[in-house]
C-alpha atoms as a PDB file:
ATOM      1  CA  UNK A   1      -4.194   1.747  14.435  1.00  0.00           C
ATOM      2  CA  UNK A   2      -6.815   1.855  11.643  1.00  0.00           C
ATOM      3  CA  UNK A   3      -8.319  -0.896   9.498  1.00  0.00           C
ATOM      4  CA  UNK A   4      -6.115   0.694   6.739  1.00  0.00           C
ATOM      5  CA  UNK A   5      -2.749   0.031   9.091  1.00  0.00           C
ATOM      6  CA  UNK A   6      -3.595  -3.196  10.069  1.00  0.00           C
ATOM      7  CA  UNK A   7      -4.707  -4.353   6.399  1.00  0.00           C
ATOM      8  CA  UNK A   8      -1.258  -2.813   5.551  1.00  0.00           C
ATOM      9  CA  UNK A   9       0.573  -5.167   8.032  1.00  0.00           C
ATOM     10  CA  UNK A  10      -0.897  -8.035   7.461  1.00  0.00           C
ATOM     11  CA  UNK A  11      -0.678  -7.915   3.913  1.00  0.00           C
ATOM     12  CA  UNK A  12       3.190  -6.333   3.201  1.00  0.00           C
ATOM     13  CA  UNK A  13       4.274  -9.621   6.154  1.00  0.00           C
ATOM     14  CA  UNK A  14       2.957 -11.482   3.128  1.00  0.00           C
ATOM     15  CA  UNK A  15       4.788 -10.069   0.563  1.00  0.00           C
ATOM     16  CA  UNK A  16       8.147 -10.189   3.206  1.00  0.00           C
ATOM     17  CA  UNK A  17       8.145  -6.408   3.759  1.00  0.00           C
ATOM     18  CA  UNK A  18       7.297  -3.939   6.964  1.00  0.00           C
ATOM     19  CA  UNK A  19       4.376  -2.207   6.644  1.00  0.00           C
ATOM     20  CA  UNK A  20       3.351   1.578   6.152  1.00  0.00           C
ATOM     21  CA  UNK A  21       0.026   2.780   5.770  1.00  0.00           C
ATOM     22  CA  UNK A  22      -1.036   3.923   2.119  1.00  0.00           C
ATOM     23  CA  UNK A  23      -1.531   7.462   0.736  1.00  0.00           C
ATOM     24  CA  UNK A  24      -2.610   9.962  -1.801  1.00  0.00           C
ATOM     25  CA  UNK A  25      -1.168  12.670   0.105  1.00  0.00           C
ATOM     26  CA  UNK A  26       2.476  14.364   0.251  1.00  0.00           C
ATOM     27  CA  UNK A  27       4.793  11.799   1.793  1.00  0.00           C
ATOM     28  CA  UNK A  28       5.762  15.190   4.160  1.00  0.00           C
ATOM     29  CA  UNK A  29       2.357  14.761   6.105  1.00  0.00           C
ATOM     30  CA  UNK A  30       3.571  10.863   6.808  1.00  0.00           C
ATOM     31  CA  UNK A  31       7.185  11.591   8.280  1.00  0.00           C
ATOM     32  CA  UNK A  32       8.591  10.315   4.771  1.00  0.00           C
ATOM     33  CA  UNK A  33      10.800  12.436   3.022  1.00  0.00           C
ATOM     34  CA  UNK A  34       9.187  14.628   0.362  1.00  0.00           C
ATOM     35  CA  UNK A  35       9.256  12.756  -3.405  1.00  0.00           C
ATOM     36  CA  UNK A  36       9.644   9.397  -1.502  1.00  0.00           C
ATOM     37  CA  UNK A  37       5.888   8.737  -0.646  1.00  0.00           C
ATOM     38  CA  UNK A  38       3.507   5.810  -1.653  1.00  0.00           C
ATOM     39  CA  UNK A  39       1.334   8.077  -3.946  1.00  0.00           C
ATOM     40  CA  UNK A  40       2.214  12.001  -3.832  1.00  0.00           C
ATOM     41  CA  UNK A  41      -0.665  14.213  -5.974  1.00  0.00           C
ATOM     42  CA  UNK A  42       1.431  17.058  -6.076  1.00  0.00           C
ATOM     43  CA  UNK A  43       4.187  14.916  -8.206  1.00  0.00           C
ATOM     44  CA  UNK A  44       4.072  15.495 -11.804  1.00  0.00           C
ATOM     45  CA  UNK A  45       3.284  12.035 -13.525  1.00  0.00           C
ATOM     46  CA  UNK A  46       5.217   9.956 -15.427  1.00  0.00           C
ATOM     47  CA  UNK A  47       3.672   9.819 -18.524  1.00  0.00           C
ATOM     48  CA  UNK A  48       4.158  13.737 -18.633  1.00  0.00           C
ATOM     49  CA  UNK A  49       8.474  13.060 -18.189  1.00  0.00           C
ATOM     50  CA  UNK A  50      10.620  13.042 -21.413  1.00  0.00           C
ATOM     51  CA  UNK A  51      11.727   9.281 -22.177  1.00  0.00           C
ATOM     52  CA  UNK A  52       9.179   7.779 -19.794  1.00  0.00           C
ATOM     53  CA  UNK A  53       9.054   4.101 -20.617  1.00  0.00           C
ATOM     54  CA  UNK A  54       5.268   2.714 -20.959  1.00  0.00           C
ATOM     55  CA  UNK A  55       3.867  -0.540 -20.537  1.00  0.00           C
ATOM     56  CA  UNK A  56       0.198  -2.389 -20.275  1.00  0.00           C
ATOM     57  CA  UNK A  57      -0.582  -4.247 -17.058  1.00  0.00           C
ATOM     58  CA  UNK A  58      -0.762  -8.184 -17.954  1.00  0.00           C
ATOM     59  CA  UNK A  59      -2.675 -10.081 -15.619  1.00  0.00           C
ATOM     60  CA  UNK A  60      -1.313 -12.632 -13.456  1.00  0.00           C
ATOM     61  CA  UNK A  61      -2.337 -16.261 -12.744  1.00  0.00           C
ATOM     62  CA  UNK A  62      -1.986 -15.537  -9.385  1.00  0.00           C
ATOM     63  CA  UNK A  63      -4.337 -13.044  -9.117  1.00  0.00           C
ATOM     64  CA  UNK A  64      -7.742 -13.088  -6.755  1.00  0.00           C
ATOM     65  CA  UNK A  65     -10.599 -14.395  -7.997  1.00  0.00           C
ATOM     66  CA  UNK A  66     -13.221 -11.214  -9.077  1.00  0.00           C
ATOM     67  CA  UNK A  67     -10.123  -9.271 -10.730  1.00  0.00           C
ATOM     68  CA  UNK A  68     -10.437 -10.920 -14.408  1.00  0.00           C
ATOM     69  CA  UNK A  69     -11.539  -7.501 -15.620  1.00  0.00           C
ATOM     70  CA  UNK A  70      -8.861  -5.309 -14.319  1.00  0.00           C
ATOM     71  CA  UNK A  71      -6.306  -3.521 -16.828  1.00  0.00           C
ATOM     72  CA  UNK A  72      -3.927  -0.207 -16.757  1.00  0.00           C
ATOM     73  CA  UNK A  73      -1.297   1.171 -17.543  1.00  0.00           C
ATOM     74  CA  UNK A  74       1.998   2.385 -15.831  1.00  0.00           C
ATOM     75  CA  UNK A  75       4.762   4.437 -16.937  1.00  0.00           C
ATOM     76  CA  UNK A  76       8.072   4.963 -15.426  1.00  0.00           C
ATOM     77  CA  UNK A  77      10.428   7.795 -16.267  1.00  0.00           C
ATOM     78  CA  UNK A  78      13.843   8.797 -14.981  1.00  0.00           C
ATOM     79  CA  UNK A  79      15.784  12.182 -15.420  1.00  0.00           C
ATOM     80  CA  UNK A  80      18.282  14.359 -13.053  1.00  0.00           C
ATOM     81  CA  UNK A  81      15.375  14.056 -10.504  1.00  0.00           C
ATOM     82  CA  UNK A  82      15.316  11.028  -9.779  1.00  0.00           C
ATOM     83  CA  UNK A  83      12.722   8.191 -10.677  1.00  0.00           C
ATOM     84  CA  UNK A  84       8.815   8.842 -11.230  1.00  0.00           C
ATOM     85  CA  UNK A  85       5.983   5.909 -11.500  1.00  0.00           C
ATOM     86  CA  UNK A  86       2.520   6.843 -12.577  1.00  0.00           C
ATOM     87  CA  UNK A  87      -0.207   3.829 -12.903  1.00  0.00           C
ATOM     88  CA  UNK A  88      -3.884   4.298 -14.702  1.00  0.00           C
ATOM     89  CA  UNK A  89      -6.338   0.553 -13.806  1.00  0.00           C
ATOM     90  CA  UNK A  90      -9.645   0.000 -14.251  1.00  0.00           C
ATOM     91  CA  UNK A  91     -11.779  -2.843 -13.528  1.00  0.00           C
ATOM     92  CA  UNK A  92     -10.802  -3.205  -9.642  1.00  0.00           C
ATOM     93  CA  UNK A  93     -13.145  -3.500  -7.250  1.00  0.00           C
ATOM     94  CA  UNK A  94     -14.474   0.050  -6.148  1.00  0.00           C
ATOM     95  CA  UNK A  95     -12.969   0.878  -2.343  1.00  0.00           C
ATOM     96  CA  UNK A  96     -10.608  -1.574  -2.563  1.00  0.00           C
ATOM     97  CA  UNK A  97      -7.020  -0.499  -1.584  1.00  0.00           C
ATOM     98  CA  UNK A  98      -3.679  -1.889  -3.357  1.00  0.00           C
ATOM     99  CA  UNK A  99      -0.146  -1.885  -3.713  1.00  0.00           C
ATOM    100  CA  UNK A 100       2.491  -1.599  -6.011  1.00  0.00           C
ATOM    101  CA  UNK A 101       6.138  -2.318  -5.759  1.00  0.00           C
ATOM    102  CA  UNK A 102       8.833  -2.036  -8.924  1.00  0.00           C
ATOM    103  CA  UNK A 103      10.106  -5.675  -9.340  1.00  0.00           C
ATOM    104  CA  UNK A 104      13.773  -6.813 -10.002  1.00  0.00           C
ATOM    105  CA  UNK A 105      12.221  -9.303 -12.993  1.00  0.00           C
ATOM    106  CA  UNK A 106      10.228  -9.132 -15.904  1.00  0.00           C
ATOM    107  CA  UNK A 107       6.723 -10.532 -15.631  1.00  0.00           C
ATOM    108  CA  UNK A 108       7.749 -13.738 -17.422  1.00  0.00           C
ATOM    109  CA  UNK A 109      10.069 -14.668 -14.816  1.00  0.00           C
ATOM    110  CA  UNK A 110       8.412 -15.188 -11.727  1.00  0.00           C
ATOM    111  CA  UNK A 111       5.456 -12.747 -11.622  1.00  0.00           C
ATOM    112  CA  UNK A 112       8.026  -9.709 -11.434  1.00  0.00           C
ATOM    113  CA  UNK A 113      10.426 -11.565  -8.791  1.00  0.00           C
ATOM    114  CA  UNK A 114      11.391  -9.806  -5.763  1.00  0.00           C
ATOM    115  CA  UNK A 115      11.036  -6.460  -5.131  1.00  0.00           C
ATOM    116  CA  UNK A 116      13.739  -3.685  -7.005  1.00  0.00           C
ATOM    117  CA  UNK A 117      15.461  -2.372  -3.951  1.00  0.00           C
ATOM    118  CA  UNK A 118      18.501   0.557  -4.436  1.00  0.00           C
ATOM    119  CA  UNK A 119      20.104  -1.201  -1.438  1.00  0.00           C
ATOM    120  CA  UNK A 120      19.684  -5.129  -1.042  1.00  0.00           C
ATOM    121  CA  UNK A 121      20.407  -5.060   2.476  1.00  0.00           C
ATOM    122  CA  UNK A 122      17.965  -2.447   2.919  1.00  0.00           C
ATOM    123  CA  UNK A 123      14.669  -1.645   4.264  1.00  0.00           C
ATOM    124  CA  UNK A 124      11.734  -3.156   2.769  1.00  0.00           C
ATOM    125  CA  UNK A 125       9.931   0.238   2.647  1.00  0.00           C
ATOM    126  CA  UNK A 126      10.675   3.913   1.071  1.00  0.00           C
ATOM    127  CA  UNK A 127      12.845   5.198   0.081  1.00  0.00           C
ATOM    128  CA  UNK A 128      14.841   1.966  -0.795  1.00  0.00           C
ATOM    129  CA  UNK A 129      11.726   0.996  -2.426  1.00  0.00           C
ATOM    130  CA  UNK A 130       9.530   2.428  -4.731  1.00  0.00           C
ATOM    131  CA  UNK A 131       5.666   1.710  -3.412  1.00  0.00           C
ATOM    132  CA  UNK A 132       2.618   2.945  -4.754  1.00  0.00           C
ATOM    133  CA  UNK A 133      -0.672   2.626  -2.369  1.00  0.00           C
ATOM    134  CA  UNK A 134      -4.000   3.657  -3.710  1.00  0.00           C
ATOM    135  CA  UNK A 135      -7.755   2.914  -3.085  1.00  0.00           C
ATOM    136  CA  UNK A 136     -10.081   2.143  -6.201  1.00  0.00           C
ATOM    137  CA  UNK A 137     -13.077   4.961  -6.706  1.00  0.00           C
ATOM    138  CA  UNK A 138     -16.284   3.924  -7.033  1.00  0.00           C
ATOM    139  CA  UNK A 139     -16.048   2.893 -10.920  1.00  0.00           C
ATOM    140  CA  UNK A 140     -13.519   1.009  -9.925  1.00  0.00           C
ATOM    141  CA  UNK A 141     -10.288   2.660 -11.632  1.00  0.00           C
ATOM    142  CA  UNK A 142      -7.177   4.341 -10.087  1.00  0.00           C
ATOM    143  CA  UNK A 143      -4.486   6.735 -11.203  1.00  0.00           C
ATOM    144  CA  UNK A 144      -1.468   7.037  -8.873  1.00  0.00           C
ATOM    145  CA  UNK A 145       2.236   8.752  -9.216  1.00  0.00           C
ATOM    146  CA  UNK A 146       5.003   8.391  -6.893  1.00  0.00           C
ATOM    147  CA  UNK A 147       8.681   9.923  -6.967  1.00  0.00           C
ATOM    148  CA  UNK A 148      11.947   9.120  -6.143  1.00  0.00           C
ATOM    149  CA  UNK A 149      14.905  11.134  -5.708  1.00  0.00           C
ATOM    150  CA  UNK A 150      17.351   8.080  -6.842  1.00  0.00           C
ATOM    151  CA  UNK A 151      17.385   6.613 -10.087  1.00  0.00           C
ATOM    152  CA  UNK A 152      16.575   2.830 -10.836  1.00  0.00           C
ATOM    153  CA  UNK A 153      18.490   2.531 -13.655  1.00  0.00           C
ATOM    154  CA  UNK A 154      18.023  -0.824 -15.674  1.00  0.00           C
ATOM    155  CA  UNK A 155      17.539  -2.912 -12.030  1.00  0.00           C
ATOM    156  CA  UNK A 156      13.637  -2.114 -11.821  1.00  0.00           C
ATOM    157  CA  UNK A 157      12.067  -4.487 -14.632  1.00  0.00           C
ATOM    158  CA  UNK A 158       8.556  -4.220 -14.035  1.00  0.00           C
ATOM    159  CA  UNK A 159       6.050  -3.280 -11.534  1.00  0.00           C
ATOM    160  CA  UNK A 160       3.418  -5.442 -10.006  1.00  0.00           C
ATOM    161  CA  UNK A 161       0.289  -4.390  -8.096  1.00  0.00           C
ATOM    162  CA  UNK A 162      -0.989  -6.628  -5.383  1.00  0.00           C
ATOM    163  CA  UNK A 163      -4.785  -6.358  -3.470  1.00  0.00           C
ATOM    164  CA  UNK A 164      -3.657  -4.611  -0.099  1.00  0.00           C
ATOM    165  CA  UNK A 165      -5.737  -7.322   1.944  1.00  0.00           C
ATOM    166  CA  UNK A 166      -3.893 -10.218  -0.446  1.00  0.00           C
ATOM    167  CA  UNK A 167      -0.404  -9.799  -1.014  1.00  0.00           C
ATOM    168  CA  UNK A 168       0.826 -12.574  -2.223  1.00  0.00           C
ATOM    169  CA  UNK A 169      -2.022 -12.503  -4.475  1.00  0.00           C
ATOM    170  CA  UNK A 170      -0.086 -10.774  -7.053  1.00  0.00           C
ATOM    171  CA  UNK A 171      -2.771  -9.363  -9.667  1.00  0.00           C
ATOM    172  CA  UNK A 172      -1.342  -7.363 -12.428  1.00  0.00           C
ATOM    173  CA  UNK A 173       2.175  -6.976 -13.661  1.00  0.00           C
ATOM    174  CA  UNK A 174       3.308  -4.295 -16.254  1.00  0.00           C
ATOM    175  CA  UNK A 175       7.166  -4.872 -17.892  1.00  0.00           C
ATOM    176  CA  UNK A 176       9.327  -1.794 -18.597  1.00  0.00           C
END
């Protein structure tokens, strides 16, 4: 297993789910159903959906120390396709890989609360969760989109983005 895999076990047995390696590439090549990946570049973004909802990342108090800077954007949109996330940061630390989850609270109410799952009883991982895993260029910034073929309705409340290596560090959260 890779330093990516093991950084992706470790850190998602902090945050209470299995673990998956991240990806920018089609969730095909990963033995994930297609539109159910952790970052999919063929996916048209969010912000480019009808009626996408848009919100700024607020940072969280529990956030790592060297992340004061970070800031972003996500957008989540929902049609007869399903459910589509796209996040825009900056100010991470360049090479750094991360995670983001849709929450079942707003930010307010415990950093985002547990994770939005379509099926409580569920896996902890795609498809009955929406993840997004990404690695910071070298400025430091990140755009990733994921899809879903299920809707979230009004159950997924905001999205928070954890450090991979960290995950209970939770470091941004962004209400929708």
């Amino acid at each position: 297993m890779s330093i990516v895999g093991l950084l992706a076990v470790a850190a998602l047995a902090g945050c209470g789910g299995k673990a998956h390696t991240p990806t920018d590439t089609p969730a095909s090549a990963h033995g994930v159903p297609s539109g159910m990946s952790m970052g999919d570049p063929s996916a048209t973004p969010a912000d480019k959906i009808d009626g996408a909802k848009k919100s700024t990342f607020t940072l969280l108090d529990t956030r790592p120390p060297g992340t004061d800077s970070a800031a972003g954007t996500a957008w989540l949109a929902q049609n007869d396709k399903g459910t589509t996330v796209t996040i825009t940061m900056t100010g991470l630390k360049p090479g750094k890989e991360y995670m983001a989850h849709l929450h079942a609270q707003a930010c307010a109410k415990d950093n985002g609360g547990p994770h939005f799952m379509f099926d409580p009883a569920g896996p902890t991982t795609p498809p009955n969760e929406v993840h997004l895993g990404f690695t910071a260029d070298a400025a430091g910034k990140a755009t990733v989109t994921v899809a879903n073929d299920r809707k979230v309705g009004d159950g997924a409340r905001a999205l928070v983005v954890h450090p991979m290596d960290a995950m209970d560090n939770r470091l941004a959260c962004a209400d929708f």
